[in-house]
Protein backbone atom coordinates (compact mmCIF):
# COMPACT_ATOMS: atom_id res chain seq x y z
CA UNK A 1 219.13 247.41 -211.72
CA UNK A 2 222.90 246.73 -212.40
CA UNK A 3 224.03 244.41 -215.25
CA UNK A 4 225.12 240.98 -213.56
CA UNK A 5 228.32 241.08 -215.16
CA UNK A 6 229.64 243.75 -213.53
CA UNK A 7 229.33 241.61 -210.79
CA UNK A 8 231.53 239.22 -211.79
CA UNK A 9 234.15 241.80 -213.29
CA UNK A 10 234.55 243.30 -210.24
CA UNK A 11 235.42 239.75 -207.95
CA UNK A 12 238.34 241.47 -206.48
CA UNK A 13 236.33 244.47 -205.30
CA UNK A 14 233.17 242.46 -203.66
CA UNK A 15 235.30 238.87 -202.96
CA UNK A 16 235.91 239.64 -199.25
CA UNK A 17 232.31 240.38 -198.87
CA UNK A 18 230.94 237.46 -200.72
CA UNK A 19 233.57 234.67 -198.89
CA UNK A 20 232.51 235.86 -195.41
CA UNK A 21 228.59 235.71 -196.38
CA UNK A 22 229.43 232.04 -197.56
CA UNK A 23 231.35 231.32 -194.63
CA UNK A 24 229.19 232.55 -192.68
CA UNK A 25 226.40 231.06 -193.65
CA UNK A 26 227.94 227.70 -193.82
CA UNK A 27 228.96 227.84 -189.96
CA UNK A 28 225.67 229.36 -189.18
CA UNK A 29 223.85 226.89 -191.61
CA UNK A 30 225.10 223.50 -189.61
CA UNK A 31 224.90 225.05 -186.05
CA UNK A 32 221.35 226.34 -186.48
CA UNK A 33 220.27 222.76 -186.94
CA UNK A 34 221.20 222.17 -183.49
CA UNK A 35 219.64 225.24 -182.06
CA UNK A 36 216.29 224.56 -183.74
CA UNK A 37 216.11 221.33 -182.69
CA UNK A 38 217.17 221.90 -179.13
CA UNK A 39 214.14 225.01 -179.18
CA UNK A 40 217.50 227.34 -178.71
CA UNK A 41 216.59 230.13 -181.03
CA UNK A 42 216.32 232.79 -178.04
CA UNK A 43 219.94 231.65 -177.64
CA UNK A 44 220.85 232.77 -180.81
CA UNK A 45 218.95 235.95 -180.79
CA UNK A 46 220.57 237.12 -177.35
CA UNK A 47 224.26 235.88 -178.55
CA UNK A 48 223.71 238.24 -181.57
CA UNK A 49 222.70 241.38 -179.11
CA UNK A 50 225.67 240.67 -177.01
CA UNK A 51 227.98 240.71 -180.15
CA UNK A 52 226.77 243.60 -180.89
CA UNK A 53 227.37 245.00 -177.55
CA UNK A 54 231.09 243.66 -177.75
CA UNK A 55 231.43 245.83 -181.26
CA UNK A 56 230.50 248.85 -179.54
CA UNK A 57 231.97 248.85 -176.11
CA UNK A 58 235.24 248.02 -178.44
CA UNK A 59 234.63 251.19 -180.22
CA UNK A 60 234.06 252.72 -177.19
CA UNK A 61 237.20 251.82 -175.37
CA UNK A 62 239.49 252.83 -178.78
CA UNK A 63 238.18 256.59 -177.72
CA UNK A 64 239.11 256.47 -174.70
CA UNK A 65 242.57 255.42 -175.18
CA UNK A 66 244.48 253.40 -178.23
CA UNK A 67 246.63 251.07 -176.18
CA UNK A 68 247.91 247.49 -177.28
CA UNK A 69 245.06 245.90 -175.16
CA UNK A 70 241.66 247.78 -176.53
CA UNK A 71 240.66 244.98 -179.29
CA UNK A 72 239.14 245.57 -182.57
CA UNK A 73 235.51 245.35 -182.72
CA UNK A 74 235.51 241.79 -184.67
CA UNK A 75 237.86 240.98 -181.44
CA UNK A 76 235.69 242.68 -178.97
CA UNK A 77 232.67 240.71 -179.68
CA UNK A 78 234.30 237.33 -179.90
CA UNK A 79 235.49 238.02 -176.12
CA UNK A 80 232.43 239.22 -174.99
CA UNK A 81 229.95 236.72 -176.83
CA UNK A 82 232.54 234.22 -175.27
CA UNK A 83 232.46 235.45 -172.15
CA UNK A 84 228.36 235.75 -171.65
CA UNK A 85 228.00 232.24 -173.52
CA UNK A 86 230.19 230.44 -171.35
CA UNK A 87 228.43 231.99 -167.93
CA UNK A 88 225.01 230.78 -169.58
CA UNK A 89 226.05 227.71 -170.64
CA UNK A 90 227.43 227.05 -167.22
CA UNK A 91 223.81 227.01 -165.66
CA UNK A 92 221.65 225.97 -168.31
CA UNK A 93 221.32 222.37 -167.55
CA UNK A 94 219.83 224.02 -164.16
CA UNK A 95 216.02 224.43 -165.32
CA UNK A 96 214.50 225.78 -168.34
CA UNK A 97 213.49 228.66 -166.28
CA UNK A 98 216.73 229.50 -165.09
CA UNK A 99 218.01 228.87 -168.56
CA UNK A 100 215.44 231.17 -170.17
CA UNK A 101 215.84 233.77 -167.60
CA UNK A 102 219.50 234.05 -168.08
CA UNK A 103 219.17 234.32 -172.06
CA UNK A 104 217.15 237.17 -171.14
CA UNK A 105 219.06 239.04 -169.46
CA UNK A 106 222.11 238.65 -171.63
CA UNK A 107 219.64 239.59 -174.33
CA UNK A 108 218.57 242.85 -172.73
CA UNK A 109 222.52 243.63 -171.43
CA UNK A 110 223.35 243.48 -174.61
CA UNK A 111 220.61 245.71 -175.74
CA UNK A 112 220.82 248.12 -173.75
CA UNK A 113 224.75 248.20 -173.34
CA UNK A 114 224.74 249.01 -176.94
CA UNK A 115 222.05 251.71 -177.12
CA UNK A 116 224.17 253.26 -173.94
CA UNK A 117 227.37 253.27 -175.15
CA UNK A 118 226.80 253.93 -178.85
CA UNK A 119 225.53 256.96 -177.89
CA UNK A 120 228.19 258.04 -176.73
CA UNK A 121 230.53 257.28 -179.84
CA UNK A 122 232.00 259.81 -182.32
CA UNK A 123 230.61 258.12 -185.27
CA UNK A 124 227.47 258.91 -186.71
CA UNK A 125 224.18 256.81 -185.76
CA UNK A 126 223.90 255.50 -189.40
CA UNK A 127 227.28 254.24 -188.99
CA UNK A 128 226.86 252.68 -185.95
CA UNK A 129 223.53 251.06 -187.97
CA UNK A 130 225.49 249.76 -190.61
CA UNK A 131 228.29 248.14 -188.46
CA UNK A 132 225.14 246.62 -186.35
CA UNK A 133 222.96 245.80 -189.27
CA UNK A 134 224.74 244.61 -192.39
CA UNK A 135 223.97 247.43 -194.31
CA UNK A 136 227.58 248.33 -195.85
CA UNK A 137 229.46 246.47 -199.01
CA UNK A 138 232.91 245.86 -197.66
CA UNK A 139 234.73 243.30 -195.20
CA UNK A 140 237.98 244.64 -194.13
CA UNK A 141 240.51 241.71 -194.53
CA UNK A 142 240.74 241.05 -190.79
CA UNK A 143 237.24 240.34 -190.29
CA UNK A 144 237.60 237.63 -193.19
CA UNK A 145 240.77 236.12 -191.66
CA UNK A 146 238.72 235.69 -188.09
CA UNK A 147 235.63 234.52 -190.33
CA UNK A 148 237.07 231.94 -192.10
CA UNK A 149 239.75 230.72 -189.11
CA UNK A 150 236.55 230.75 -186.58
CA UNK A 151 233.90 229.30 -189.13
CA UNK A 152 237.21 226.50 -189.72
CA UNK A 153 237.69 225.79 -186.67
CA UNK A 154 233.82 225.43 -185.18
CA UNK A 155 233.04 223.12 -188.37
CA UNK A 156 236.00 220.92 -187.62
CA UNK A 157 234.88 220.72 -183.88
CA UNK A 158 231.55 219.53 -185.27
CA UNK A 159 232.63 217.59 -187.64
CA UNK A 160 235.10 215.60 -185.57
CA UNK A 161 232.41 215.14 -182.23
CA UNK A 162 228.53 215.38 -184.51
CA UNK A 163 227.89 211.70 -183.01
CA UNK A 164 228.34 213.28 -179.36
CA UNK A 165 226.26 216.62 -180.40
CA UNK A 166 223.41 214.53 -182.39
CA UNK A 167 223.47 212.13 -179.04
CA UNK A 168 222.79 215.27 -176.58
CA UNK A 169 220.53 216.92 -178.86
CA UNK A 170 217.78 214.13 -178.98
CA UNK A 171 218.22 212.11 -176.01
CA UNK A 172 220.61 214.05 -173.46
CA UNK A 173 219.68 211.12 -170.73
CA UNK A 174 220.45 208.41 -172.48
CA UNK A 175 223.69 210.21 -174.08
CA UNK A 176 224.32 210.25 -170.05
CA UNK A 177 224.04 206.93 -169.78
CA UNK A 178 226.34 206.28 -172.31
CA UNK A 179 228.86 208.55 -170.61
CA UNK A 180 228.82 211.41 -173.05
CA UNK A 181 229.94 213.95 -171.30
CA UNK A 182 226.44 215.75 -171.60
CA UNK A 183 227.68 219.03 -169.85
CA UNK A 184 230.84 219.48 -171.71
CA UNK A 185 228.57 219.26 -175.54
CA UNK A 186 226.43 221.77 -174.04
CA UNK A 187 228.55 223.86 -173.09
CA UNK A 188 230.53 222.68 -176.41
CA UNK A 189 227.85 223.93 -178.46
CA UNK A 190 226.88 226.87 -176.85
CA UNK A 191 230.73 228.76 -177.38
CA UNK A 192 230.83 227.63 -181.45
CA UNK A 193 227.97 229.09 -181.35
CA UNK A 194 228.86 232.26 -179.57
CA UNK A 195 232.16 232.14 -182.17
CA UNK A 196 230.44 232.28 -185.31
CA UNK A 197 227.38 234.36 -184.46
CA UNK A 198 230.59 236.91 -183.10
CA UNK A 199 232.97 236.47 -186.04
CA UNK A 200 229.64 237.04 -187.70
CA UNK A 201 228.58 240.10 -186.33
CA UNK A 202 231.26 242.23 -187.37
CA UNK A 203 231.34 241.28 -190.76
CA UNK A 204 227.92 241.39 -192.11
CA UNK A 205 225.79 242.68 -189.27
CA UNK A 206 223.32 241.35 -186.22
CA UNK A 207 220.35 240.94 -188.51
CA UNK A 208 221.55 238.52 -191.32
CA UNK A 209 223.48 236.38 -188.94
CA UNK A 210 220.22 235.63 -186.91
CA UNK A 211 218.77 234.41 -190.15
CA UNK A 212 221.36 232.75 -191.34
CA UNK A 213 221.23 230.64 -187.82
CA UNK A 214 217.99 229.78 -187.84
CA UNK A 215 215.76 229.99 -191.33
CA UNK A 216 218.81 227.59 -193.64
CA UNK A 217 218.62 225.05 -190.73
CA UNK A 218 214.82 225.11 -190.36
CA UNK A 219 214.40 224.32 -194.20
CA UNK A 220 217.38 221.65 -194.32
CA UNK A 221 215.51 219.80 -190.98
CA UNK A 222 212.12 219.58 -193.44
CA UNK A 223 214.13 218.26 -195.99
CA UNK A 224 216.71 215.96 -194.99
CA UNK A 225 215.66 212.45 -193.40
CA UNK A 226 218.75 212.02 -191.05
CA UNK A 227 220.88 214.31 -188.86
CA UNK A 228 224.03 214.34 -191.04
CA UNK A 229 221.59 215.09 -193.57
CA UNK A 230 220.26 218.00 -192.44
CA UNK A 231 223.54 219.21 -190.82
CA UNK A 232 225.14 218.83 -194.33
CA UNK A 233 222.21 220.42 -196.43
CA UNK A 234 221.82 223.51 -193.62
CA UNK A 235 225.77 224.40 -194.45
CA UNK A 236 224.93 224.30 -198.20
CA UNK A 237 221.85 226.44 -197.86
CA UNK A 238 223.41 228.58 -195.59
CA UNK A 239 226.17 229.16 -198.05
CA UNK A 240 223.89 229.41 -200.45
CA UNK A 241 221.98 232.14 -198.89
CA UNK A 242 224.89 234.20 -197.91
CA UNK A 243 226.21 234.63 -201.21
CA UNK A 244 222.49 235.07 -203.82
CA UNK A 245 221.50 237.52 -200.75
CA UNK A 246 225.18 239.46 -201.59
CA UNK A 247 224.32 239.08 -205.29
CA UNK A 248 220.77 240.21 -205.22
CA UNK A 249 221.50 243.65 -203.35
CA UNK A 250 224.40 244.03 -206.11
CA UNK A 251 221.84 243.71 -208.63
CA UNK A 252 218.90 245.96 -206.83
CA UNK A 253 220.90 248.15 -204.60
CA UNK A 254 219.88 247.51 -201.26
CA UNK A 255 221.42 246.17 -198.06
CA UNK A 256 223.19 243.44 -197.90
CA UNK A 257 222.08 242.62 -194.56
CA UNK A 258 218.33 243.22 -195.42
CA UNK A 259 219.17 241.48 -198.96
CA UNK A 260 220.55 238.32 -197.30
CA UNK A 261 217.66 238.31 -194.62
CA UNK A 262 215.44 238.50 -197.15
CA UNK A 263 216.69 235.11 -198.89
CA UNK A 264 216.74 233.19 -195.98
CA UNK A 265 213.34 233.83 -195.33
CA UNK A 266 212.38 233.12 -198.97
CA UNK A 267 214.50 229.92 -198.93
CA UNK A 268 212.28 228.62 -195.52
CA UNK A 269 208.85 229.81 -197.35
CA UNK A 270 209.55 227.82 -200.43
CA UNK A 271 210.57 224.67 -198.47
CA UNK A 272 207.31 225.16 -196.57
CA UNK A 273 205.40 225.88 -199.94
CA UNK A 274 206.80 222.38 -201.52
CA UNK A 275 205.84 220.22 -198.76
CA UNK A 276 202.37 221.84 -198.78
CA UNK A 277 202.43 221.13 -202.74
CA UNK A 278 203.67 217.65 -202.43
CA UNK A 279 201.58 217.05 -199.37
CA UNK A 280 198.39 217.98 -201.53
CA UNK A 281 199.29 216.05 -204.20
CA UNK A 282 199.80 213.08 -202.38
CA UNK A 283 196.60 213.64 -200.74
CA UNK A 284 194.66 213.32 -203.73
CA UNK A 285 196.05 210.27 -204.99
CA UNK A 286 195.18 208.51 -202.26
């Protein structure tokens, strides 16, 4: 185990790391409210595998030539994620069918693009693992300037339209009939989305950023008694978890990734455990 401290006398080294987990987390944190409430976690699951893909097959382009126009991989799964969101998004006030079948195939293109072309990369599989997985240490300074200018800019796109989002989100025909331009929030919410689960991706891995847009929201929804509430509290949490889940594998040794996975999940199993408690308790007195 390492001695806390040294955590703290070595900002510099691990500050990159730690901002993006918080950013992260915060972005991910106030989205995921959204996609739990809409029933949108396969949405987040295949936007995650097709950031993935978009860090590989950017990889994979650099070795086959290192023009102007092959992006970096934090750039290569923005415009991929983009890309695959907006064609979803496009057809997903269609049916839930049609919605759920296209999620799954952009789930299992993404899979499979990235098992296909990462074998064909230079680097080692572990490294490939790591880049996928959140299993390194270190953000390079460009994926913390796309972090924190992506996580800025989704957060002040929710920030400024939340009435519009909240109005979709529980009653999408009466938002209608309101004229809230139901198509344009859906489609609204599905590219943020896309952004910060692909700003995500390269910086600390497919694995914690599916947590982090899911298990923070689900606990700040059982807590909070209002929308703003919840959207405000899932941020916190979020941030929360992204940086005691950096801290923890400091002091243990193990992934990040896994580390910050790990908290999220503990975070959602103690909200559950202290409604059951309080639930109980108020059970007896009456």
């Amino acid at each position: 185990m390492n001695d806390a401290s040294l955590f703290f006398d070595s900002w510099e080294l691990f500050e990159p790391g730690v901002l993006a987990g918080v950013i992260v987390g915060a972005t991910l944190g106030l989205l995921g409210v959204y996609v739990v409430l809409r029933r949108l976690v396969f949405l987040s699951a295949a936007v995650g595998q097709t950031a993935s893909f978009g860090v590989v097959l950017a990889l994979y382009l650099a070795t086959l030539s290192s023009a102007w126009w092959v992006p970096s991989p934090a750039v290569g799964a923005v415009l991929v994620t983009f890309a695959g969101t907006l064609f979803v998004a496009r057809r997903t006030r269609r049916s839930e069918v049609v919605r759920d079948g296209l999620l799954g195939g952009m789930f299992l293109l993404g899979a499979a693009g990235t098992v296909l072309l990462g074998s064909h990369l230079p680097q080692e599989m572990h490294e490939i693992e790591a880049l996928l997985h959140g299993v390194g240490v270190s953000v390079e300074p460009s994926d913390l300037t796309l972090v924190a200018a992506l996580g800025g800019f989704v957060l002040f796109v929710h920030a400024l339209g939340w009435r519009a989002f909240a109005a979709v989100a529980f009653d999408p025909i009466g938002a209608q009939v309101r004229r809230v331009p139901v198509r344009v929030v859906d489609i609204a919410l599905a590219l943020t989305l896309a952004l910060a689960i692909a700003a995500g991706i390269r910086a600390l891995g497919a694995l914690p950023v599916f947590a982090l847009s899911i298990l923070p929201s689900l606990a700040a929804i059982r807590l909070a008694r209002t929308l703003p509430g919840a959207l405000v509290l899932g941020a916190l949490l979020g941030a929360a978890t992204g940086f005691i889940g950096y801290f923890v594998a400091f002091l243990f040794d193990l992934p990040v990734g896994a580390s910050q996975t790990a908290v999220a999940i503990l975070v959602a199993l103690l909200v559950e455990l202290g409604r059951a408690v309080v639930g109980l308790a108020r059970g007896r007195e009456g």
